[in-house]
Structures are given as structure tokens and as C-alpha cells.
Protein backbone atom coordinates (compact mmCIF):
# COMPACT_ATOMS: atom_id res chain seq x y z
CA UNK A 1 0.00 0.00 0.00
CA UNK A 2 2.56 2.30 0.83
CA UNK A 3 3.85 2.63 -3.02
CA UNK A 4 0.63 1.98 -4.75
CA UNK A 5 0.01 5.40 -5.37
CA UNK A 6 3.47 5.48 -7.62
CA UNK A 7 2.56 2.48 -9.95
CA UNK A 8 2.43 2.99 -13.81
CA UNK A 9 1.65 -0.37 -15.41
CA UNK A 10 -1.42 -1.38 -16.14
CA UNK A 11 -3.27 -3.66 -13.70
CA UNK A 12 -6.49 -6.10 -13.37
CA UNK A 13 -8.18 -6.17 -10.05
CA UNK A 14 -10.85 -8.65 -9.29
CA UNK A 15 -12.90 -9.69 -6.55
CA UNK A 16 -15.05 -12.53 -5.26
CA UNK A 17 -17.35 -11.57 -3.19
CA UNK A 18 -17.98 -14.13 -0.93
CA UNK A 19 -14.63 -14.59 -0.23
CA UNK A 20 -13.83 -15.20 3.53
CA UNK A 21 -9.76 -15.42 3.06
CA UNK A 22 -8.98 -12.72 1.05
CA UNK A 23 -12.54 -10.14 1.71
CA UNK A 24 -13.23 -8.11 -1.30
CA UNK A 25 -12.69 -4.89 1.19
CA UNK A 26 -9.26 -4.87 1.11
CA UNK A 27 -8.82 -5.81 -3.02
CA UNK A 28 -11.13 -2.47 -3.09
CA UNK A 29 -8.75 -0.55 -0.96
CA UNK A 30 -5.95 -1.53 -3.16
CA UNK A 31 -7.61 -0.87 -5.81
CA UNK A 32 -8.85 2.34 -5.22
CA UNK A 33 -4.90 3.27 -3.53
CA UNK A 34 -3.58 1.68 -7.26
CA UNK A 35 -1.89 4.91 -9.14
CA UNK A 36 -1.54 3.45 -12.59
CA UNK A 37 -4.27 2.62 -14.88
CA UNK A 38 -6.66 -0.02 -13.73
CA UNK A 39 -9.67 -2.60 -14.31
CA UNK A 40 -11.81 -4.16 -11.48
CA UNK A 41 -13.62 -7.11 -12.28
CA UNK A 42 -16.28 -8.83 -9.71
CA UNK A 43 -16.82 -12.66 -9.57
CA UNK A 44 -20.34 -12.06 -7.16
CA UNK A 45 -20.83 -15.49 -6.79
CA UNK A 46 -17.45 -16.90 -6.40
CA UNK A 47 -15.05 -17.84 -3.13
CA UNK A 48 -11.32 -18.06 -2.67
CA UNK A 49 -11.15 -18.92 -5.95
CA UNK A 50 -12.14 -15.91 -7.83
CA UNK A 51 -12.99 -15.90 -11.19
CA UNK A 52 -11.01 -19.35 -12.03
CA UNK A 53 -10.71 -19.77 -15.78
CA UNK A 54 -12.91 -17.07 -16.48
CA UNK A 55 -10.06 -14.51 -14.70
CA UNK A 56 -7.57 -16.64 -16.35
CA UNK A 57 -9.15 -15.95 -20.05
CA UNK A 58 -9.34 -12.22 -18.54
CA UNK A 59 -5.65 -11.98 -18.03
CA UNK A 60 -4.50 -14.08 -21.10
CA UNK A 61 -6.26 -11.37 -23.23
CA UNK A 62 -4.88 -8.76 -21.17
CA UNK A 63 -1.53 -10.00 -21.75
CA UNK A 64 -2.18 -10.16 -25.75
CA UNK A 65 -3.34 -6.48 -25.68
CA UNK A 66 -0.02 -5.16 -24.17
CA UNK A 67 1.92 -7.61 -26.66
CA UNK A 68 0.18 -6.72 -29.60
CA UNK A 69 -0.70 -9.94 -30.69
């Protein structure tokens, strides 16, 4: 948290919220602390697992976008 505020990179958030390990509270606060550009997804439904494959897919496209492929 303390050098959030000074990121660049792109990022994806995302939250499940129903998670009891990880609550979606604090991926909001880093989110919201996160300086660079950002996406927040939420997986309403979903537990410690998040989004699974569906995140996965998420990222993989992500990751394609910044390569240019």
C-alpha cells in the first residue's frame, strides 16, 4: 500500500465476493490506492477462488493487448 500510489503499469483487479480469506474490502482498498491505470472485475458469486478460468481468459487477453498480438 505504501507505493501503490506510484505504480504505472497497467493492472487487473478482481474480486469474489464471498470470499472469507482474502474479503473483497481490502482488493477495493488496493484498488482504489492503485496509481496506474486499472480494471476491477467482480466474480459475485465466487469464493477463494475468484474468477477461475474465467479470470484466467481475462488476463491471457490482457496480456495479448499489451503484446500486440
Amino acid at each position: 500500500m505504501c507505493f501503490a500510489e506510484r505504480a504505472w503499469a497497467p493492472a487487473l483487479f478482481s474480486a469474489a465476493l464471498m470470499d472469507n480469506v482474502c474479503p473483497p474490502s481490502t482488493v477495493y482498498v488496493a484498488h482504489a490506492a492503485y496509481g496506474g491505470p486499472k480494471t476491477m472485475v467482480d466474480y459475485e458469486f465466487n469464493d477463494h477462488e475468484g474468477g477461475g478460468p474465467y479470470q484466467q481468459l481475462r488476463q491471457l487477453a490482457r496480456l495479448q493487448e499489451a503484446l500486440g498480438v
